[in-house]
C-alpha atoms as a PDB file:
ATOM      1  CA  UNK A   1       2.266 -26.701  23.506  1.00  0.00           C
ATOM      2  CA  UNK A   2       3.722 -28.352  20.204  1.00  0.00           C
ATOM      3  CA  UNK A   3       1.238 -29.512  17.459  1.00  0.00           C
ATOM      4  CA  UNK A   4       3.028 -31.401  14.165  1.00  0.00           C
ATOM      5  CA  UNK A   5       0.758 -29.882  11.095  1.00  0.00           C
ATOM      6  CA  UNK A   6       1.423 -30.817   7.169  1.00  0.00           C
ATOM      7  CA  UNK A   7       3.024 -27.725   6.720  1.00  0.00           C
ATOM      8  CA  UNK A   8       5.054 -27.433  10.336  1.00  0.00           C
ATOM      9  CA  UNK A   9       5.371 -27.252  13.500  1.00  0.00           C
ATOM     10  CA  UNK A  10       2.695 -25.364  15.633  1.00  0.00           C
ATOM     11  CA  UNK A  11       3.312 -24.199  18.900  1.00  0.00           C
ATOM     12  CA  UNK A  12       1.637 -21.637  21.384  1.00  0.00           C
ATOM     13  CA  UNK A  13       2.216 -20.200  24.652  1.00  0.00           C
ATOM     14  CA  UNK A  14       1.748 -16.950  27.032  1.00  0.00           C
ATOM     15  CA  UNK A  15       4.177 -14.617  27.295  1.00  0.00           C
ATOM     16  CA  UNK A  16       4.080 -13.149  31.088  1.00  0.00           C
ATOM     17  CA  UNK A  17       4.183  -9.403  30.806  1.00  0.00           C
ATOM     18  CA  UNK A  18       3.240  -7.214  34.356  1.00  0.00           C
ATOM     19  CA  UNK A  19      -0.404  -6.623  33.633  1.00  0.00           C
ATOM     20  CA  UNK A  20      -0.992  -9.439  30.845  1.00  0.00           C
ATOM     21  CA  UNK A  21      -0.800 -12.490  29.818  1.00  0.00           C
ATOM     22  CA  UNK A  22      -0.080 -12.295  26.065  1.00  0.00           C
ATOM     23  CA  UNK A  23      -0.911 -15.576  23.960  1.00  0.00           C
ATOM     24  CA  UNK A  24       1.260 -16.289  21.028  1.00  0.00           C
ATOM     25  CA  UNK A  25       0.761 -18.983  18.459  1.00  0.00           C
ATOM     26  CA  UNK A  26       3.689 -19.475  15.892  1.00  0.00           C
ATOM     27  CA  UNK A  27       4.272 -22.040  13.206  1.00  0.00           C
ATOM     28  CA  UNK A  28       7.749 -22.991  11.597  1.00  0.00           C
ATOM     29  CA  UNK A  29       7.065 -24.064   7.977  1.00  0.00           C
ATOM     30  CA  UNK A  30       9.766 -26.601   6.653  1.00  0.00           C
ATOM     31  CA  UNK A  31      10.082 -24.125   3.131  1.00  0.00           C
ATOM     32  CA  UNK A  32      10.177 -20.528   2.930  1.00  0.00           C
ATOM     33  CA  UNK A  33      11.794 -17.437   4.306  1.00  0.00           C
ATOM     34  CA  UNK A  34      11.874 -14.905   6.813  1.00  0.00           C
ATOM     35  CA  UNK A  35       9.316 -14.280   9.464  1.00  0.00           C
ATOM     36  CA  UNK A  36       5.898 -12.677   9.074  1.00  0.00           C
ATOM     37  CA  UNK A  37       3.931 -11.323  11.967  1.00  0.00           C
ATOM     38  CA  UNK A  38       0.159 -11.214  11.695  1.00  0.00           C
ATOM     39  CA  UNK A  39      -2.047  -8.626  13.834  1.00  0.00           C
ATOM     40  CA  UNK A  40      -5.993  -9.402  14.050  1.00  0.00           C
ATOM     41  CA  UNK A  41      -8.463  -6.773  13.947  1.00  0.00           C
ATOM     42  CA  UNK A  42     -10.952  -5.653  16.901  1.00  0.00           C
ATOM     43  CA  UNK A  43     -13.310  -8.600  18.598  1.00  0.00           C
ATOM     44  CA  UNK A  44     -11.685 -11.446  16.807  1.00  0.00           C
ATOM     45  CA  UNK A  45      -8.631 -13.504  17.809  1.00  0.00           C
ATOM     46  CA  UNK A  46      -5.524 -14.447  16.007  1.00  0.00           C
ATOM     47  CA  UNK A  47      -5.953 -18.385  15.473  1.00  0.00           C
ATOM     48  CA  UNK A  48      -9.966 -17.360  13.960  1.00  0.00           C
ATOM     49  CA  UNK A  49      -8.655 -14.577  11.914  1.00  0.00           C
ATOM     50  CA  UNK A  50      -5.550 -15.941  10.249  1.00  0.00           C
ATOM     51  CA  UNK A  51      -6.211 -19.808  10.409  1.00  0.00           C
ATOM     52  CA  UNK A  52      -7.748 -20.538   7.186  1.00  0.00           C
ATOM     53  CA  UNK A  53      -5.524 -17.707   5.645  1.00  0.00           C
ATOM     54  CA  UNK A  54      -1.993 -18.777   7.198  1.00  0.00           C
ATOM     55  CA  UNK A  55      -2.687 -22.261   4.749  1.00  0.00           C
ATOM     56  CA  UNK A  56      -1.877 -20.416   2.018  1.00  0.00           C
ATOM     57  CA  UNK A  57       0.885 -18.417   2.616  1.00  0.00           C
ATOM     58  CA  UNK A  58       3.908 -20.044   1.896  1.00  0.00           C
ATOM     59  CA  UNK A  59       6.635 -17.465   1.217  1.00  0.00           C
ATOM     60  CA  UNK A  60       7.524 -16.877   4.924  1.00  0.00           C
ATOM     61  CA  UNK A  61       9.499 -19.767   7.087  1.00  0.00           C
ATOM     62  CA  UNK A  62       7.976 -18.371  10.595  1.00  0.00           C
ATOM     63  CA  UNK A  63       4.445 -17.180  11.292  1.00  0.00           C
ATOM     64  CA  UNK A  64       3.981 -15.602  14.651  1.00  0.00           C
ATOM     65  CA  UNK A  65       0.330 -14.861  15.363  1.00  0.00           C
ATOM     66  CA  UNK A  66      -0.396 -12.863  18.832  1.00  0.00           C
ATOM     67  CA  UNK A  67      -3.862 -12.392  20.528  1.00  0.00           C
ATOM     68  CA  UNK A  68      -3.800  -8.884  21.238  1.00  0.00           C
ATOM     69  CA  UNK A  69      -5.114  -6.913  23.991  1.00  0.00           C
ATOM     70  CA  UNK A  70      -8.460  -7.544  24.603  1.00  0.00           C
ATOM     71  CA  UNK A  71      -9.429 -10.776  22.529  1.00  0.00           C
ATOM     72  CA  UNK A  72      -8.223 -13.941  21.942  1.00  0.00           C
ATOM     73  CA  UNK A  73      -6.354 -16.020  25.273  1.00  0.00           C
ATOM     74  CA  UNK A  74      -4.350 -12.662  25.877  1.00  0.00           C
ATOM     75  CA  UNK A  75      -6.025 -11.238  29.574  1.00  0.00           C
ATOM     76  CA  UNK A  76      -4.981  -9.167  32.262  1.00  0.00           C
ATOM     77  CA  UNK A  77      -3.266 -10.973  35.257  1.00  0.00           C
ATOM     78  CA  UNK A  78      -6.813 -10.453  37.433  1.00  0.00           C
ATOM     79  CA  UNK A  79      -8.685 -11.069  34.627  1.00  0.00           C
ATOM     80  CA  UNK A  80     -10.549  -8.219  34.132  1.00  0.00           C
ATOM     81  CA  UNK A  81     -11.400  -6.573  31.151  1.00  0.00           C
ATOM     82  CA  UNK A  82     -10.008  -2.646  31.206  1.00  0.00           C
ATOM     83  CA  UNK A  83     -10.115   0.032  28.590  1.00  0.00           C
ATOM     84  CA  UNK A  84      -6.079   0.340  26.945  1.00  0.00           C
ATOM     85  CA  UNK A  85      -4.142   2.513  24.617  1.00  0.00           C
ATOM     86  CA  UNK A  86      -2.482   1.860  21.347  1.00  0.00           C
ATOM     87  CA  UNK A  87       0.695   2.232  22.758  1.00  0.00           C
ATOM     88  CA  UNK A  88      -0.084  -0.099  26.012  1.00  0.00           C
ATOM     89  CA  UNK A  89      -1.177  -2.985  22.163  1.00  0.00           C
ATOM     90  CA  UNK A  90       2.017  -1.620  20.615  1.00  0.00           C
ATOM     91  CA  UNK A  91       3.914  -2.697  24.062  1.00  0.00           C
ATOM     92  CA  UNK A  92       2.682  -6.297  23.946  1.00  0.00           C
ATOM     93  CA  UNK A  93       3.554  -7.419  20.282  1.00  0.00           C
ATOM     94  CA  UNK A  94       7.064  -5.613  20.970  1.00  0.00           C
ATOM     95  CA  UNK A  95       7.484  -7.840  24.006  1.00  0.00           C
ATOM     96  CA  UNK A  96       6.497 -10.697  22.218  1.00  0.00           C
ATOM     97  CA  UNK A  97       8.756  -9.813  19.106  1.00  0.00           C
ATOM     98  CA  UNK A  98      11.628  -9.872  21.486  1.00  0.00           C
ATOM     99  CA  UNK A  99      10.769 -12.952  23.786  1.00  0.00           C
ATOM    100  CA  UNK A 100      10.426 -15.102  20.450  1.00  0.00           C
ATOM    101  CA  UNK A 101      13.918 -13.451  19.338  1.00  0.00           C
ATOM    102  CA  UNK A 102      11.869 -12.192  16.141  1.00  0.00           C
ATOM    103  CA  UNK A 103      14.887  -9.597  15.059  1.00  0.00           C
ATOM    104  CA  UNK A 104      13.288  -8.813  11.411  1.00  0.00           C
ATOM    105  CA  UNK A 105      10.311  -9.704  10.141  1.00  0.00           C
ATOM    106  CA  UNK A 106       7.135  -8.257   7.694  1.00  0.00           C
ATOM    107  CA  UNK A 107       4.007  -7.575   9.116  1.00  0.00           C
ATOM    108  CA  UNK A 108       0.499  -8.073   8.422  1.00  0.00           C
ATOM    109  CA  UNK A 109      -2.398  -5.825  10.097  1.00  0.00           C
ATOM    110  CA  UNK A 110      -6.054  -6.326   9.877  1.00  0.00           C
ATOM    111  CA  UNK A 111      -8.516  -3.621  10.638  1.00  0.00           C
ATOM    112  CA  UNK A 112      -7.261  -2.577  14.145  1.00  0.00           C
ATOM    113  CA  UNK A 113      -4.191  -5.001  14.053  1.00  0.00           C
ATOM    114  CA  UNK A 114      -3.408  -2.380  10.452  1.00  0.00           C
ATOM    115  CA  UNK A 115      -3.322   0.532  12.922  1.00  0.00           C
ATOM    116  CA  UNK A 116      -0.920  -1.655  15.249  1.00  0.00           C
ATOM    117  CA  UNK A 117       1.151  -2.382  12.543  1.00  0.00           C
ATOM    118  CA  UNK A 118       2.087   1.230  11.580  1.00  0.00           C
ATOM    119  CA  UNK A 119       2.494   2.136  14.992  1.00  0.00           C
ATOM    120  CA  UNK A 120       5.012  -0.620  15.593  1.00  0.00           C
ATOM    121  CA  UNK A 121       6.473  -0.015  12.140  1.00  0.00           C
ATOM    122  CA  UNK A 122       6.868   3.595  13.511  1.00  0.00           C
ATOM    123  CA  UNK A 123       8.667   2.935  17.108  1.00  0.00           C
ATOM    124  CA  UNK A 124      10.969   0.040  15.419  1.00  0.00           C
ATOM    125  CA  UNK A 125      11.810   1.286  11.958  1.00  0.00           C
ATOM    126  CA  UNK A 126      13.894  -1.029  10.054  1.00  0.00           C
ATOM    127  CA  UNK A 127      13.497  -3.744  12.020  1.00  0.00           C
ATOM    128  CA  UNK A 128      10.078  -4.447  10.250  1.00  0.00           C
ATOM    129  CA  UNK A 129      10.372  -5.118   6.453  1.00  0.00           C
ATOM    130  CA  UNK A 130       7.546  -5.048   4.421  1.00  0.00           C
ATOM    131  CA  UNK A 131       3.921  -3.675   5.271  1.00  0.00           C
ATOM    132  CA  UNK A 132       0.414  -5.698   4.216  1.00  0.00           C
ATOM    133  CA  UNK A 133      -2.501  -3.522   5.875  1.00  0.00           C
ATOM    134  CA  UNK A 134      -5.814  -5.181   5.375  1.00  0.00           C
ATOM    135  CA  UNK A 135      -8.611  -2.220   5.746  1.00  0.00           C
ATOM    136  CA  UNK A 136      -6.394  -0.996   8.229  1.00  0.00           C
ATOM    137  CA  UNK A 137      -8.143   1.390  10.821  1.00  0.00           C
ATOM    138  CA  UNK A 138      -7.352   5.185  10.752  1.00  0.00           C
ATOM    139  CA  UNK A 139      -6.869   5.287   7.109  1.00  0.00           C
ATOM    140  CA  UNK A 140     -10.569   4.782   6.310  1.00  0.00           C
ATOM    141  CA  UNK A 141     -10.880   8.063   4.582  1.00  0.00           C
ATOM    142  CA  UNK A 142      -8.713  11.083   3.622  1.00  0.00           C
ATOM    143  CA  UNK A 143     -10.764  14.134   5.625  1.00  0.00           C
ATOM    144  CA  UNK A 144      -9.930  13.714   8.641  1.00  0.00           C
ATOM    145  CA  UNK A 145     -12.446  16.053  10.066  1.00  0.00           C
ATOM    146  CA  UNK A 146     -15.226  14.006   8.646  1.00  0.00           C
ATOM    147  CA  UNK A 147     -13.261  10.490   9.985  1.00  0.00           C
ATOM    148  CA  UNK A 148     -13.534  12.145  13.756  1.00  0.00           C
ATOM    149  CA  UNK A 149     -17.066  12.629  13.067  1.00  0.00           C
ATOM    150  CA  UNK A 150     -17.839   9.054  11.717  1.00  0.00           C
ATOM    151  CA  UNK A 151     -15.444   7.740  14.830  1.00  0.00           C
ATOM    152  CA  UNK A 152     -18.868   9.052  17.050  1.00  0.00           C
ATOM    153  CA  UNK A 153     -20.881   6.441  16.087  1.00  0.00           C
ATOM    154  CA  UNK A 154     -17.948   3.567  17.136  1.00  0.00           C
ATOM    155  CA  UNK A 155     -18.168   5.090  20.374  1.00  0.00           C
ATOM    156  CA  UNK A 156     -21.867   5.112  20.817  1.00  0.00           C
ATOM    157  CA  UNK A 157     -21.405   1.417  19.482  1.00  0.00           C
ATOM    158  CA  UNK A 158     -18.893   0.517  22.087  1.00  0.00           C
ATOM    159  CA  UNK A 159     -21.193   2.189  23.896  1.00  0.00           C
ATOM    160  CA  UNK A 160     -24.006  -0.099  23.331  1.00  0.00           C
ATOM    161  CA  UNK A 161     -21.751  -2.818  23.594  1.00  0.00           C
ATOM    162  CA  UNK A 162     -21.177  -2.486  27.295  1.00  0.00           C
ATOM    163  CA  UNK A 163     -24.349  -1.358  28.825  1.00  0.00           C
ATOM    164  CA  UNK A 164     -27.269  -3.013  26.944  1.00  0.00           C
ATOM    165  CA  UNK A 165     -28.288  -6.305  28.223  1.00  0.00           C
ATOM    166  CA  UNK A 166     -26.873  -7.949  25.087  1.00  0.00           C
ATOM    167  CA  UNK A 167     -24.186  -6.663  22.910  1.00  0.00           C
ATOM    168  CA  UNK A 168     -25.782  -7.930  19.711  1.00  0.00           C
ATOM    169  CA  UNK A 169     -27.313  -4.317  18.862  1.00  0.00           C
ATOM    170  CA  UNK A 170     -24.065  -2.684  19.552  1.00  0.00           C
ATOM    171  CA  UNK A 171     -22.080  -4.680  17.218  1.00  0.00           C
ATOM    172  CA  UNK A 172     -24.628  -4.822  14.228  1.00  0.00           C
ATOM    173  CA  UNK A 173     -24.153  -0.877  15.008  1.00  0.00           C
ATOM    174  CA  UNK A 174     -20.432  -1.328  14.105  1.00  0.00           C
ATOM    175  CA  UNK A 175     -20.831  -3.213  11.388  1.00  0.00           C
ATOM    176  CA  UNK A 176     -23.326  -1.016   9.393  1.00  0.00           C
ATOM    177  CA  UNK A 177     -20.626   1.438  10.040  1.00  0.00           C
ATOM    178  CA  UNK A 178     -17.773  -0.458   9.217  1.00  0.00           C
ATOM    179  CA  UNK A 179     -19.528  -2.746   5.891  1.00  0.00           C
ATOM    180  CA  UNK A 180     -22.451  -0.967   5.413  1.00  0.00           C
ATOM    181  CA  UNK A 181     -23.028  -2.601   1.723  1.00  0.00           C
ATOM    182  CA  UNK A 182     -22.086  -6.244   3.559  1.00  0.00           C
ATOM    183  CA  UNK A 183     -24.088  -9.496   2.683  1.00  0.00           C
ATOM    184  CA  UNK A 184     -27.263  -9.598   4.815  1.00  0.00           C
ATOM    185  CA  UNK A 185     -27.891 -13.260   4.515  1.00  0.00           C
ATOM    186  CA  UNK A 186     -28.784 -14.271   7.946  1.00  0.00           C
ATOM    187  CA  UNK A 187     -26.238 -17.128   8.533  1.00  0.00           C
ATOM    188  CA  UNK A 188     -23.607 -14.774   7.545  1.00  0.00           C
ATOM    189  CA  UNK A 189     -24.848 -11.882   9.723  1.00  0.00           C
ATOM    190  CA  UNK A 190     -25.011 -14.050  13.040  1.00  0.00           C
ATOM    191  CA  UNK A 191     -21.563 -16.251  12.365  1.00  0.00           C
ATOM    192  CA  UNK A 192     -19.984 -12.475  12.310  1.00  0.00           C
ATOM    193  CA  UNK A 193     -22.173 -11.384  15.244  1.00  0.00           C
ATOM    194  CA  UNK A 194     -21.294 -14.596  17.232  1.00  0.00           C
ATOM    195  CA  UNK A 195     -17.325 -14.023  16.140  1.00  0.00           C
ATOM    196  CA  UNK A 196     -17.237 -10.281  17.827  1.00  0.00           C
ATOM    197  CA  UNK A 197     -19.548 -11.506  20.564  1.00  0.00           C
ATOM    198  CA  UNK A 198     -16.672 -13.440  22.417  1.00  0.00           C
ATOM    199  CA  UNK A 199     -15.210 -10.938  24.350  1.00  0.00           C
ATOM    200  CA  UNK A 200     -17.864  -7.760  24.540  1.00  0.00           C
ATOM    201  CA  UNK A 201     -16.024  -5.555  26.509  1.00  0.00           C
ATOM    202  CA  UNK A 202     -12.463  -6.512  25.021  1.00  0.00           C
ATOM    203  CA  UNK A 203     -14.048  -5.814  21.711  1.00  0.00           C
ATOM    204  CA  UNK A 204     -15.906  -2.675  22.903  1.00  0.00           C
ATOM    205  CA  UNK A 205     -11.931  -1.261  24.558  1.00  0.00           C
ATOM    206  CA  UNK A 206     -10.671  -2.333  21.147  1.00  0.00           C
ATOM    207  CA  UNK A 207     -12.883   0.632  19.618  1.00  0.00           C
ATOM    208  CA  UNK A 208     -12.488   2.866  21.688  1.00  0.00           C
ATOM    209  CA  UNK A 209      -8.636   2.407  21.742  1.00  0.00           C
ATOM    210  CA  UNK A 210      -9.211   3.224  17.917  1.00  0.00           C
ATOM    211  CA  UNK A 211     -11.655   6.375  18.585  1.00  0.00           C
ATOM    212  CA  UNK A 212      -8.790   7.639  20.925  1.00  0.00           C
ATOM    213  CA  UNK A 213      -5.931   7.287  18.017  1.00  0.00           C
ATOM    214  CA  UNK A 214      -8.384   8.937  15.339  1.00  0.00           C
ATOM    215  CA  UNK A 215      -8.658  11.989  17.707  1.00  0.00           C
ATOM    216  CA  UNK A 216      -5.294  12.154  19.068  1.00  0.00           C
ATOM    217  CA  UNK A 217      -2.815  10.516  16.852  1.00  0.00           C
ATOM    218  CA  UNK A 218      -0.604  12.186  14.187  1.00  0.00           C
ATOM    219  CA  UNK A 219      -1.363  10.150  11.379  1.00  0.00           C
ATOM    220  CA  UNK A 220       0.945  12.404   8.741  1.00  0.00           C
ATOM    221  CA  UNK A 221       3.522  11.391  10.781  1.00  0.00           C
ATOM    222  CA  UNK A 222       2.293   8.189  11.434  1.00  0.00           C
ATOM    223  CA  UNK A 223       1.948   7.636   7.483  1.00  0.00           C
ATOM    224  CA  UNK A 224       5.431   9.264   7.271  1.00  0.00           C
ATOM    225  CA  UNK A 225       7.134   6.104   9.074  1.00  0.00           C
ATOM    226  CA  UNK A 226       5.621   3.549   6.670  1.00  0.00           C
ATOM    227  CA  UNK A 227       7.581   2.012   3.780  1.00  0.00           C
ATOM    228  CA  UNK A 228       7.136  -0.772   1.510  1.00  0.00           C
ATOM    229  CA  UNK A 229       3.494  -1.253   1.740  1.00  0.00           C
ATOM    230  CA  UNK A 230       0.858  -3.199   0.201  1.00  0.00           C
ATOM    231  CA  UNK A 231      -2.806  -2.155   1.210  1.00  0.00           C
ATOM    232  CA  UNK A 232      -5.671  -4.404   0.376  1.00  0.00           C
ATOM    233  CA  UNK A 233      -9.535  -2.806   0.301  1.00  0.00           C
ATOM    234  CA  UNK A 234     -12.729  -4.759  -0.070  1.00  0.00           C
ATOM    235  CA  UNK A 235     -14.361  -4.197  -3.483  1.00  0.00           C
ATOM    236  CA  UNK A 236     -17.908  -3.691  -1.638  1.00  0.00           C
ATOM    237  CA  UNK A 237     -16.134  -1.861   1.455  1.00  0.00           C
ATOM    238  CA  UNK A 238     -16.468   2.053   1.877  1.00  0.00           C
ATOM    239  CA  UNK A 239     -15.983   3.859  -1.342  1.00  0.00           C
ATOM    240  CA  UNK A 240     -14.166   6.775   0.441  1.00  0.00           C
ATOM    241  CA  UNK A 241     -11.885   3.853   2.148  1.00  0.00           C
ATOM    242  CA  UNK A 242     -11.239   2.843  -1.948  1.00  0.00           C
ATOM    243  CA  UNK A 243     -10.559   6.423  -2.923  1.00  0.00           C
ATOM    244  CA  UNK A 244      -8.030   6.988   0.079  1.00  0.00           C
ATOM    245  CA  UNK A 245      -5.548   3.968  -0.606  1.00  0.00           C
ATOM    246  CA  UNK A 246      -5.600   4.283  -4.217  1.00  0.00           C
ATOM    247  CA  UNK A 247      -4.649   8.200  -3.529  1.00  0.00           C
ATOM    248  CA  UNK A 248      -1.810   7.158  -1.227  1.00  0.00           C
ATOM    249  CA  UNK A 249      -0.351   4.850  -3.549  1.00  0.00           C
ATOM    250  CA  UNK A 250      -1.116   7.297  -6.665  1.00  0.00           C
ATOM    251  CA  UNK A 251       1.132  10.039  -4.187  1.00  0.00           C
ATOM    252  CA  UNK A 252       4.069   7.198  -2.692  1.00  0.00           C
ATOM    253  CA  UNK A 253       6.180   5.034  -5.089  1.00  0.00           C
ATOM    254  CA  UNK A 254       6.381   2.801  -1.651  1.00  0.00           C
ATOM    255  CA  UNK A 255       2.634   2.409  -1.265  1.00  0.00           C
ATOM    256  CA  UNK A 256       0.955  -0.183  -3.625  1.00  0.00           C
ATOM    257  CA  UNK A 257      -2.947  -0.807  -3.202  1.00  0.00           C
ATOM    258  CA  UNK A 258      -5.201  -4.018  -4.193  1.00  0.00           C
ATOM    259  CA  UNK A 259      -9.088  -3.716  -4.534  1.00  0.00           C
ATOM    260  CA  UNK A 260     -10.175  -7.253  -3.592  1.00  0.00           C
ATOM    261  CA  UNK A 261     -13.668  -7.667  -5.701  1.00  0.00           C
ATOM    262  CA  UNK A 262     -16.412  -9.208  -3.532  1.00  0.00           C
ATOM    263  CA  UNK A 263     -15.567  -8.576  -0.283  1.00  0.00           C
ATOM    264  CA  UNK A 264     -16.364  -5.922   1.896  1.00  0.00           C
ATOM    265  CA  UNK A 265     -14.072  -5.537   5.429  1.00  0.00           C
ATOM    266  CA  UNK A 266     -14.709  -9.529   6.525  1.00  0.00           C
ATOM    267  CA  UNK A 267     -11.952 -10.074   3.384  1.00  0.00           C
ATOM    268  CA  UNK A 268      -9.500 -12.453   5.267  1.00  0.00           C
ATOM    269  CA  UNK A 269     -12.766 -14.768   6.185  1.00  0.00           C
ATOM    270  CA  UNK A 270     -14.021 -14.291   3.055  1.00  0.00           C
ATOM    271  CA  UNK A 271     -11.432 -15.074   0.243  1.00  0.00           C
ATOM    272  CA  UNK A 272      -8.431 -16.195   2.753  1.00  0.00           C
ATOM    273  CA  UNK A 273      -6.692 -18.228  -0.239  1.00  0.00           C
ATOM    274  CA  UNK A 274      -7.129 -15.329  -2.779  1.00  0.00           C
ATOM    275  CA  UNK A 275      -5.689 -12.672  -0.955  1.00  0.00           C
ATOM    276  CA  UNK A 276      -2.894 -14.929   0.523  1.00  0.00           C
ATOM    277  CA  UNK A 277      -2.173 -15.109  -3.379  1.00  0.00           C
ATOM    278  CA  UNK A 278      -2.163 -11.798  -3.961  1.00  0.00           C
ATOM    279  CA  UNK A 279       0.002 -10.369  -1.076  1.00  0.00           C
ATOM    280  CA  UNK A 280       2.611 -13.345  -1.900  1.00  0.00           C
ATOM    281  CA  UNK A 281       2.506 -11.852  -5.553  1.00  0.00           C
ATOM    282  CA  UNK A 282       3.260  -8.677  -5.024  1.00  0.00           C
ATOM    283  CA  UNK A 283       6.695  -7.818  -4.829  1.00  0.00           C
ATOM    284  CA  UNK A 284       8.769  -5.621  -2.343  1.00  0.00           C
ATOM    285  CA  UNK A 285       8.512  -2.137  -3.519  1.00  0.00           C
ATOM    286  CA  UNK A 286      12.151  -1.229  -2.045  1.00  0.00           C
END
């Protein structure tokens, strides 16, 4: 499907892959340069997440926007809803990279699409530029001991998720994890609660797929592969997620972090147009 917007051409589609169908919505813009590839986070699809963001972002020519596993229009051929691994995510978005004939292009990772990112950055070196991780999962504090620990309590979320008659307590469980010092204004609290409600179980594999990286994953190495990155943290978000980025970027003349000031991990709903401004303002660190 083709859709004529102000600023370009939309068009969307599903990529066939042999247990998937992988949604992809990409927009040409008539100015700019280059092609930018933006990764959701957990529970949330592509076209809610980067929507009112994408407006604003004007530096790129091509924006190609995939549901990922799990959320969005992207579902399994029978579909059913089935736990997956990073690397089965990672799989997807490379598939779609190539069946869009995306050779080079920047990313942008959200939350869990921030852990896809670097993973994908990792298996396809050069052939991804520049790095914009938004809160991205498994860099949400330094100890890793203690970030296992805290990891529990996604589980028992995900948990909660699937087996209580409603997954409304499970997710409010993820996000006093996740934003703990997060607006509790009622409308607020039950548009994000409706948002991660979509897909339950999609949302609940989503965590658990992160659970299994923190436990698992080499994220030295992981870290290791990444270059030319910009990292944006919530001003109201986790102080030890704060204290983390602004160490990497103290250690890594590649690594740049941004505290975003009043906004805790919802940042691209909240101030879409700001941050747009400042990841278009910062320049490449290579």
């Amino acid at each position: 499907m083709t859709t004529s917007l102000d600023e370009g051409e939309l068009r969307q589609g599903t990529l066939a892959r042999p247990d998937q169908q992988c949604h992809w919505r990409r927009l040409e813009r008539r100015e700019g340069a280059g092609n930018m590839v933006m990764l959701h986070g957990a529970g949330v699809a592509a076209e809610l997440t980067w929507g009112p963001m994408v407006t604003y972002l004007d530096a790129w020519r091509t924006f190609l926007m995939p549901d990922l596993r799990g959320m969005g229009e992207t579902r399994a051929v029978d579909g059913r809803e089935r736990p997956f691994s990073l690397d089965e995510v990672v799989d997807d978005v490379e598939a779609v990279l190539d069946a869009q004939n995306i050779e080079q292009c920047d990313v942008m990772g959200y939350s869990f699409g921030g852990l896809v990112a670097m993973r994908l950055k990792q298996r396809l070196g050069t052939r991804i530029g520049r790095m914009m991780l938004l809160e991205p999962a498994l860099l949400e504090r330094e100890d890793r001991a203690t970030m296992v620990r805290v990891r529990e309590g996604y589980a028992e979320a995900a948990r909660a998720i699937r087996e209580a008659s409603t997954p409304e307590a499970g997710i409010v469980a993820f996000l006093d994890l996740i934003a703990p010092h997060r607006s509790r204004n009622p409308r607020a609290e039950r548009m994000m609660i409706r948002r991660l409600a979509q897909r339950p179980l999609g949302f609940a594999n989503a965590l658990d797929c992160v659970t299994d990286a923190v436990r698992h994953l080499d994220r030295d190495v992981l870290l290791e592969a990444q270059h030319d990155v910009t990292s944006v943290v919530g001003g109201k978000s986790l102080a030890a997620m704060q204290d983390y980025h602004s160490t990497l970027a103290q250690r890594r003349p590649d690594w740049r972090y941004i505290e975003l000031p009043g906004t805790d991990h919802s940042l691209p709903f909240q101030k879409p147009r700001r941050l747009a401004g400042l990841l278009q303002e910062a320049p490449s660190l290579n």
